[in-house]
N, C-alpha and C. Protein backbone atom coordinates (compact mmCIF):
# COMPACT_ATOMS: atom_id res chain seq x y z
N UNK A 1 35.84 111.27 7.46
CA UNK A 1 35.89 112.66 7.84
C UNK A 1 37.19 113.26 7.29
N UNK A 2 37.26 113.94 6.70
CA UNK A 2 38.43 115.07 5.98
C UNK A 2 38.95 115.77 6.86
N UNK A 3 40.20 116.00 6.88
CA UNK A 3 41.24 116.74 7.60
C UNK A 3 40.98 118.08 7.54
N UNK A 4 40.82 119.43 8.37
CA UNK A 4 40.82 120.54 7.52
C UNK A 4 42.07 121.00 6.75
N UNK A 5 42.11 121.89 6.06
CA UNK A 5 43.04 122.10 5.20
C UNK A 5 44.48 123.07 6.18
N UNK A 6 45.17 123.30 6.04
CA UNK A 6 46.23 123.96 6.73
C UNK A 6 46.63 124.90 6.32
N UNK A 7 46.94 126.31 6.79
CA UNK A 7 47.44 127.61 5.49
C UNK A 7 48.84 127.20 4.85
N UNK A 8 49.33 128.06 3.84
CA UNK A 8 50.30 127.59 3.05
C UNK A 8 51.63 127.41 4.00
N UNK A 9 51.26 128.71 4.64
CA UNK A 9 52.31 128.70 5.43
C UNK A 9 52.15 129.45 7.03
N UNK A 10 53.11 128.68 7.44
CA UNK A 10 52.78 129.24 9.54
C UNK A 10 54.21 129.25 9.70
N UNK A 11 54.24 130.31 10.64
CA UNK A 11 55.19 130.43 11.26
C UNK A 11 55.51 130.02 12.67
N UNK A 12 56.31 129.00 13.13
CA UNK A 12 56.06 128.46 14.08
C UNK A 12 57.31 128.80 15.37
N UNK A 13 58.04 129.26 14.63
CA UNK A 13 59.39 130.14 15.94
C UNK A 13 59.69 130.87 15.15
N UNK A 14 59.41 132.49 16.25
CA UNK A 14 60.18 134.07 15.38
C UNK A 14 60.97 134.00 16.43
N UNK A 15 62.01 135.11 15.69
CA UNK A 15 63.34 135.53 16.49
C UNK A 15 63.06 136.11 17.73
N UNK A 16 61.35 136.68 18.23
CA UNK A 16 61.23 137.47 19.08
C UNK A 16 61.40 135.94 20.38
N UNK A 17 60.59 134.84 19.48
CA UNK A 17 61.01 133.71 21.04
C UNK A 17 62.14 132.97 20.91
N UNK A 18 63.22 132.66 20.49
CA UNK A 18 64.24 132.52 20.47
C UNK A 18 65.28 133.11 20.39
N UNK A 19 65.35 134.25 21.02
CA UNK A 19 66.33 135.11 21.12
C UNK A 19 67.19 135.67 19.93
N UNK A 20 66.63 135.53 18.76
CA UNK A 20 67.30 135.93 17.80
C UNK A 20 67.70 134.93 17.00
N UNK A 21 68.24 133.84 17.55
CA UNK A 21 68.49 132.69 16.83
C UNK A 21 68.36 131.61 15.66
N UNK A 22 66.28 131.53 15.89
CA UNK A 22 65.72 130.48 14.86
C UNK A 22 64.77 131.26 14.73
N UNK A 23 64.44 130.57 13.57
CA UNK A 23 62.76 130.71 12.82
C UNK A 23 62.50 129.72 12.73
N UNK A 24 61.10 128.98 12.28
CA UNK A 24 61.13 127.79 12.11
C UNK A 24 59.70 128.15 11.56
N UNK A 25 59.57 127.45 10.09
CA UNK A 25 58.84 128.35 9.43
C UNK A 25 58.40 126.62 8.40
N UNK A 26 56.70 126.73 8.22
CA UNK A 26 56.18 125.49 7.75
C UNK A 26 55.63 126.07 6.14
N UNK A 27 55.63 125.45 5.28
CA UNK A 27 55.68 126.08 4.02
C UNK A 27 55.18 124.96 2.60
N UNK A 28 53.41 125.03 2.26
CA UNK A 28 53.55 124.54 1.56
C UNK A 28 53.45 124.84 0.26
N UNK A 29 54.17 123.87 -0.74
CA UNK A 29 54.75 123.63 -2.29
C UNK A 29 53.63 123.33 -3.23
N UNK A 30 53.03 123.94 -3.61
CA UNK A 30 52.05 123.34 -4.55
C UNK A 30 52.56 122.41 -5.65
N UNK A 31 52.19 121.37 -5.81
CA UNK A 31 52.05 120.86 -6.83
C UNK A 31 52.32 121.17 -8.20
N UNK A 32 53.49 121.32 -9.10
CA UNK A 32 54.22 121.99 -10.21
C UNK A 32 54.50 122.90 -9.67
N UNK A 33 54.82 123.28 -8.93
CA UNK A 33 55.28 124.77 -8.70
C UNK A 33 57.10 125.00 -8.84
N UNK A 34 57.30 125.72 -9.94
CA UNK A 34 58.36 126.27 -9.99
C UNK A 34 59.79 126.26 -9.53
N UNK A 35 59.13 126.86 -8.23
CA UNK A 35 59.85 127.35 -7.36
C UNK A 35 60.55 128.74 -7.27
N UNK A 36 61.49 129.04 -6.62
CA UNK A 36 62.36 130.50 -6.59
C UNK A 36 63.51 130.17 -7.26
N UNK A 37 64.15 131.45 -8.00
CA UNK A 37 65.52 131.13 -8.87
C UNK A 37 66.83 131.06 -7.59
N UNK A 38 67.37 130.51 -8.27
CA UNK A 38 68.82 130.34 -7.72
C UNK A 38 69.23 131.26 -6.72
N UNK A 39 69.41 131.57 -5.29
CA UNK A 39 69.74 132.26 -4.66
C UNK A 39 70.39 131.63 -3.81
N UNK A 40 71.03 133.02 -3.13
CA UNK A 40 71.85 132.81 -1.64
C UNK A 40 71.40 134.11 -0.96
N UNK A 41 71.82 133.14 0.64
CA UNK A 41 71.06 134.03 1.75
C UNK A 41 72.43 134.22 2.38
N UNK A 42 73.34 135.92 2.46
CA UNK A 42 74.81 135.85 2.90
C UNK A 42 74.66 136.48 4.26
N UNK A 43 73.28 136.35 4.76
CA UNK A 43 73.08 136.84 6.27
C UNK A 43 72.34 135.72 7.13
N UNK A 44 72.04 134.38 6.64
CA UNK A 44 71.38 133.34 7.58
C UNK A 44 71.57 132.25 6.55
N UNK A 45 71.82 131.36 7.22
CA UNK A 45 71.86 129.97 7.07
C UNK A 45 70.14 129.34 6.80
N UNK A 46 69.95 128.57 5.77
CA UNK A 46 68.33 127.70 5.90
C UNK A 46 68.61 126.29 5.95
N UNK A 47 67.83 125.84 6.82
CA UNK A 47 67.29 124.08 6.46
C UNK A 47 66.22 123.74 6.24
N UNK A 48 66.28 122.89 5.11
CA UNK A 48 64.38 122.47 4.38
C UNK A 48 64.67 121.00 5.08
N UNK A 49 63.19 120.33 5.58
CA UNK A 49 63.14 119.22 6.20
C UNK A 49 61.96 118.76 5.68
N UNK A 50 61.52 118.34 4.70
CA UNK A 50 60.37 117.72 3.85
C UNK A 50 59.42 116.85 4.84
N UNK A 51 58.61 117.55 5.16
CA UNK A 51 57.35 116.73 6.05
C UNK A 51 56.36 115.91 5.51
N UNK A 52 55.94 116.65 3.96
CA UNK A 52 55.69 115.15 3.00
C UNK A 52 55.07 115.66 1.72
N UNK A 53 55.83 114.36 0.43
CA UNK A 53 56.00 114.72 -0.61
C UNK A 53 57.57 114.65 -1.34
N UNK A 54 57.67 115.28 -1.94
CA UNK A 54 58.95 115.32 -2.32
C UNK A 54 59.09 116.61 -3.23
N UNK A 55 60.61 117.23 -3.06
CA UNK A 55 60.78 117.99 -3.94
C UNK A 55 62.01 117.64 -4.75
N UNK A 56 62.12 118.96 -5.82
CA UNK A 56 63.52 118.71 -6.74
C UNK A 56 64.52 119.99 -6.23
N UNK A 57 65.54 119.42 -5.42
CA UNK A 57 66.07 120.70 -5.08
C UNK A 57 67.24 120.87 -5.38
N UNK A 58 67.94 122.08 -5.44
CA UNK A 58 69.66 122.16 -5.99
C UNK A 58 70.01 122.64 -4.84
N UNK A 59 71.00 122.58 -4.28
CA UNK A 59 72.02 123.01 -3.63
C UNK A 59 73.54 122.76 -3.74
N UNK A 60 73.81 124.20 -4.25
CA UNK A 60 75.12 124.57 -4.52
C UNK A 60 75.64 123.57 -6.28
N UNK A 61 76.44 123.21 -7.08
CA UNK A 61 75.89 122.44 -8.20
C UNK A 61 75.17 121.10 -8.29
N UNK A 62 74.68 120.54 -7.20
CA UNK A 62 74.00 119.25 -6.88
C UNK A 62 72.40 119.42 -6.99
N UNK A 63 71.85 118.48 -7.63
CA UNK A 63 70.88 118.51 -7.89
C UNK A 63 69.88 117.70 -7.74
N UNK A 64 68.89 116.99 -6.52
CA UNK A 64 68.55 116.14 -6.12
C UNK A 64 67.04 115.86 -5.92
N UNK A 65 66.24 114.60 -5.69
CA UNK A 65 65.18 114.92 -5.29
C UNK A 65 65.46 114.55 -3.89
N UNK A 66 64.29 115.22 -3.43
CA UNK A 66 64.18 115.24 -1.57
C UNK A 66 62.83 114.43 -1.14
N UNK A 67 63.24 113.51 -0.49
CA UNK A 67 61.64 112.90 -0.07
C UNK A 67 61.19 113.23 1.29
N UNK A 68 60.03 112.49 1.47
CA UNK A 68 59.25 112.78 2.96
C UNK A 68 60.78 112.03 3.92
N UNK A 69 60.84 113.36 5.18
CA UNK A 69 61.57 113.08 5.70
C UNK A 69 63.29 113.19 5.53
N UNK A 70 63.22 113.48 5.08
CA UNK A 70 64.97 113.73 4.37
C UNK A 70 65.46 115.40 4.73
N UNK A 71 66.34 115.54 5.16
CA UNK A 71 66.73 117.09 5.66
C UNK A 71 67.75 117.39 4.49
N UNK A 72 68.08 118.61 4.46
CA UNK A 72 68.82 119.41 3.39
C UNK A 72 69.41 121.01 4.34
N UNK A 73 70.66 121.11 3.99
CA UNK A 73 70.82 122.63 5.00
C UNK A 73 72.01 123.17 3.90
N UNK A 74 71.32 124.43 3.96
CA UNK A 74 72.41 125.54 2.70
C UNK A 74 73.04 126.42 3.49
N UNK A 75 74.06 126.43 3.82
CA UNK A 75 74.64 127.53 4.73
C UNK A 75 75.10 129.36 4.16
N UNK A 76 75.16 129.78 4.98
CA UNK A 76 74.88 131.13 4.82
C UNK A 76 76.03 130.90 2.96
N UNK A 77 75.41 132.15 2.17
CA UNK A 77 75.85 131.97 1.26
C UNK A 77 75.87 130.76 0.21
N UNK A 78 75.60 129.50 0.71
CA UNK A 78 74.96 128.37 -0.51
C UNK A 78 74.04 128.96 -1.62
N UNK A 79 74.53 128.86 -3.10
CA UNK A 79 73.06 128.90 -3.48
C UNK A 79 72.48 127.16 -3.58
N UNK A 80 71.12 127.80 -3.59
CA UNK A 80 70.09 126.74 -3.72
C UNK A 80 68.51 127.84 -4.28
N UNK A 81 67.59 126.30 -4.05
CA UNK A 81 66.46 126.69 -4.66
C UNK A 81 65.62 125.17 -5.10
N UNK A 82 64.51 125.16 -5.03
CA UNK A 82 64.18 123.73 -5.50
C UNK A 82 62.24 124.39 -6.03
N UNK A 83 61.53 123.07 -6.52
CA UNK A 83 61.23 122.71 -7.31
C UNK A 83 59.91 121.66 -6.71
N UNK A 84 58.63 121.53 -7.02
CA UNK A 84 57.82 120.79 -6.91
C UNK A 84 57.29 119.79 -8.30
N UNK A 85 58.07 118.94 -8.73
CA UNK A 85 57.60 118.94 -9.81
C UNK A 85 56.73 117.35 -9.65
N UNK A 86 56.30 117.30 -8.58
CA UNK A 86 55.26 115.92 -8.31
C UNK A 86 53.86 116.01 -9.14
N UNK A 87 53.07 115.20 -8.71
CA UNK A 87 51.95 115.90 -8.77
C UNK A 87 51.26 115.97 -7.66
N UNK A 88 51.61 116.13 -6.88
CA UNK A 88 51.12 116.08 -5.61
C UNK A 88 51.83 117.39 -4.90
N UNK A 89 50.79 118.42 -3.66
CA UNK A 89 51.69 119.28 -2.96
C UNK A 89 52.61 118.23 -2.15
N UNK A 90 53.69 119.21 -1.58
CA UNK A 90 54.87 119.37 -0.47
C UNK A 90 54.71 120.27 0.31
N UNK A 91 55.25 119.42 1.86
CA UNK A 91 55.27 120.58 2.61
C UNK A 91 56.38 120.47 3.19
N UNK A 92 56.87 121.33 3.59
CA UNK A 92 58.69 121.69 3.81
C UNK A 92 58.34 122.23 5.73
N UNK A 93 59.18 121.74 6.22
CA UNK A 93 59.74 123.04 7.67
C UNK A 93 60.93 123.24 7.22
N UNK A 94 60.72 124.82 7.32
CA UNK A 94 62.67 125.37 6.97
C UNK A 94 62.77 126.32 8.08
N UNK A 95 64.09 126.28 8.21
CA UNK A 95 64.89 126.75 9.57
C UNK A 95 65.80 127.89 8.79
N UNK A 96 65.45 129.16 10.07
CA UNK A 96 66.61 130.17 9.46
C UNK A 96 67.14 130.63 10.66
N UNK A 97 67.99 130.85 10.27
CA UNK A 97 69.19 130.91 11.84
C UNK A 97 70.76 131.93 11.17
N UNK A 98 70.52 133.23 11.69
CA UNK A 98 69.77 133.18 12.70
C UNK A 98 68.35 133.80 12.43
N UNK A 99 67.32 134.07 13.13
CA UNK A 99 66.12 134.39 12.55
C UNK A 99 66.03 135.85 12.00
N UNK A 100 65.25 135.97 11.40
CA UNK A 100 64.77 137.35 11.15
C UNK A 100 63.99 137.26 9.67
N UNK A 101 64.49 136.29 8.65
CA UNK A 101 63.72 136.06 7.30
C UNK A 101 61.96 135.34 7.43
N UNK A 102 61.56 135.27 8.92
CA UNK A 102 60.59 134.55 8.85
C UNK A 102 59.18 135.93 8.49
N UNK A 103 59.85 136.83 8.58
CA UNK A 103 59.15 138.16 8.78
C UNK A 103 58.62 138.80 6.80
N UNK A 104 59.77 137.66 5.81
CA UNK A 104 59.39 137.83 4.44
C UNK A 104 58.19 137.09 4.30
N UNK A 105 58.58 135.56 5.01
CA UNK A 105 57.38 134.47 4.91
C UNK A 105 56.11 135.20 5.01
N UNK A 106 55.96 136.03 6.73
CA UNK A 106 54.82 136.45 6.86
C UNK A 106 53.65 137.54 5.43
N UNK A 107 55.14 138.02 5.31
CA UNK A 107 54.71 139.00 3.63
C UNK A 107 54.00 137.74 2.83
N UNK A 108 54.03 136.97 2.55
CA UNK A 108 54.20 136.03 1.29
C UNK A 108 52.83 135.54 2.10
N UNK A 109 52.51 134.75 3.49
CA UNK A 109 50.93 134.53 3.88
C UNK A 109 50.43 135.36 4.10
N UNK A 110 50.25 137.12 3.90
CA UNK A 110 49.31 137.58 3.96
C UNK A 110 48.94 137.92 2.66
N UNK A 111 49.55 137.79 0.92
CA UNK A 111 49.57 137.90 -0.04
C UNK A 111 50.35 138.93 -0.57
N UNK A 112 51.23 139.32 0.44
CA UNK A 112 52.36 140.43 -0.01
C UNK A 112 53.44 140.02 -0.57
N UNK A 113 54.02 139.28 -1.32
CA UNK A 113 55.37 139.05 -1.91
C UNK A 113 56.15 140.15 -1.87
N UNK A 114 55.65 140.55 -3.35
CA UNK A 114 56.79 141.25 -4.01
C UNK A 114 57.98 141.02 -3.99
N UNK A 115 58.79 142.38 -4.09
CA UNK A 115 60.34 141.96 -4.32
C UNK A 115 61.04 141.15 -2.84
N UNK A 116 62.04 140.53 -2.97
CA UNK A 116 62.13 139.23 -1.97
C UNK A 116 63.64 140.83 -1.53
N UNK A 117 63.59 140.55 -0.08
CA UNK A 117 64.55 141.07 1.11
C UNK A 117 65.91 141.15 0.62
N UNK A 118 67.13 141.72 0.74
CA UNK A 118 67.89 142.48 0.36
C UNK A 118 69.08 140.47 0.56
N UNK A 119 68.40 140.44 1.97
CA UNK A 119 69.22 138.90 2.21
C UNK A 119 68.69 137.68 1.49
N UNK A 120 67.91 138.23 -0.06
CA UNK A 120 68.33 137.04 -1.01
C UNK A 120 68.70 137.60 -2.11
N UNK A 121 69.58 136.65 -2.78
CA UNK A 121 70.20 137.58 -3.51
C UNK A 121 69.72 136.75 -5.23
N UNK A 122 69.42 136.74 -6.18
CA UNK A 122 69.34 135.53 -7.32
C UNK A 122 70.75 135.56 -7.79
N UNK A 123 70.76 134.37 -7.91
CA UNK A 123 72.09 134.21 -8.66
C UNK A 123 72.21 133.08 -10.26
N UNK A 124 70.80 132.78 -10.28
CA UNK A 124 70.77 131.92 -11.47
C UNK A 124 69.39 131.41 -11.49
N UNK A 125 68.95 130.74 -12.72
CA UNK A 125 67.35 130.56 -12.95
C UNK A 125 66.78 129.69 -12.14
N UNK A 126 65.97 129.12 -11.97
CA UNK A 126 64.42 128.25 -11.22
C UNK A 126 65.29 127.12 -11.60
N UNK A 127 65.32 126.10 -11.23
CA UNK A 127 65.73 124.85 -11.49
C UNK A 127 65.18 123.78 -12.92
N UNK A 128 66.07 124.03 -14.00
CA UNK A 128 65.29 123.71 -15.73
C UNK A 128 64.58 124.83 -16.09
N UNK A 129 64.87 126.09 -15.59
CA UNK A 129 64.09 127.21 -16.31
C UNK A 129 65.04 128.10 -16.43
N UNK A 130 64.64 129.57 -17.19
CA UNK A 130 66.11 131.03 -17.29
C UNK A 130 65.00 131.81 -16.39
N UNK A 131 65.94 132.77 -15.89
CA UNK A 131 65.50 133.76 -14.95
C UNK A 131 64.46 134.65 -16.04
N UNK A 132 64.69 134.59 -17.06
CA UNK A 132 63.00 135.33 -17.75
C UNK A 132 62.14 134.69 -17.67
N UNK A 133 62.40 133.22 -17.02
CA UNK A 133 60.71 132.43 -17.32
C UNK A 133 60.54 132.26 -15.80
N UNK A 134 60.95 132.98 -14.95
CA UNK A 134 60.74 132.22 -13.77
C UNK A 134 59.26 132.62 -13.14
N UNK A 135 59.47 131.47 -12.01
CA UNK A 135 57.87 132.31 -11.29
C UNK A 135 58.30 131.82 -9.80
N UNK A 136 57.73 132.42 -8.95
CA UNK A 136 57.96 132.17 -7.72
C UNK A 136 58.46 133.32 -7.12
N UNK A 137 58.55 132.91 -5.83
CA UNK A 137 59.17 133.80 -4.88
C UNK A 137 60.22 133.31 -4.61
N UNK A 138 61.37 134.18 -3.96
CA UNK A 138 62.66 133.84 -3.46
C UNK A 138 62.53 133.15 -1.64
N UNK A 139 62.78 132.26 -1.28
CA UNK A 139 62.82 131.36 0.10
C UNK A 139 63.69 131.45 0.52
């Protein structure tokens, strides 16, 4: 019997139930996917916590892969940004604290992207790519 499938992404704590504090936001990586270019967030802190799979992620000039289970946290102003380059999806829980960015996520699962919130900022290309080739959204 097959699992059903899960949406890309859920939001699982807004700022409205934690007092402002957390988000806690589940997010999955497709398989080659890109990722978002180089940014920093100079109004919340994130933590990616790889629930399973692995990604390729940078934070700040370090450049690493992340496996199932392994935590990662960019503090307000870090850049970072990472990278699916398995062949297999990833799925990430990332934490924003204090909350309020979980409200872009929601843009991004109902198929609204577009331009990414004022609190990311790019600061350099996709991880092995230039900001003209990029694809993705900003996280």
């Amino acid at each position: 019997m097959s699992q059903p499938s899960r949406p890309p992404i859920i939001v699982h704590l807004r700022g409205q139930q934690s007092g402002g504090d957390l988000a806690l936001i589940e997010v999955l990586v497709e398989a080659g996917a890109a990722g978002p270019p180089l940014h920093v967030h100079p109004g919340h802190a994130e933590g990616f916590f790889v629930l399973e799979g692995e990604l390729l992620v940078q934070l700040g000039d370090e450049v690493r892969t992340a496996r199932t289970g392994e935590f990662l946290f960019a503090t307000a102003g870090a850049p970072h940004t990472f990278a699916d380059r398995a062949e297999r999806d990833a799925r990430l829980l990332v934490t924003s604290t204090p909350a309020g960015f979980e409200r872009y996520f929601d843009r991004l699962a109902a198929g609204n992207g577009g331009d990414p919130p004022e609190d990311a900022i790019r600061v350099g290309p996709p991880i092995g790519g230039s900001v003209e080739h990029q694809t993705g959204d900003v996280g």
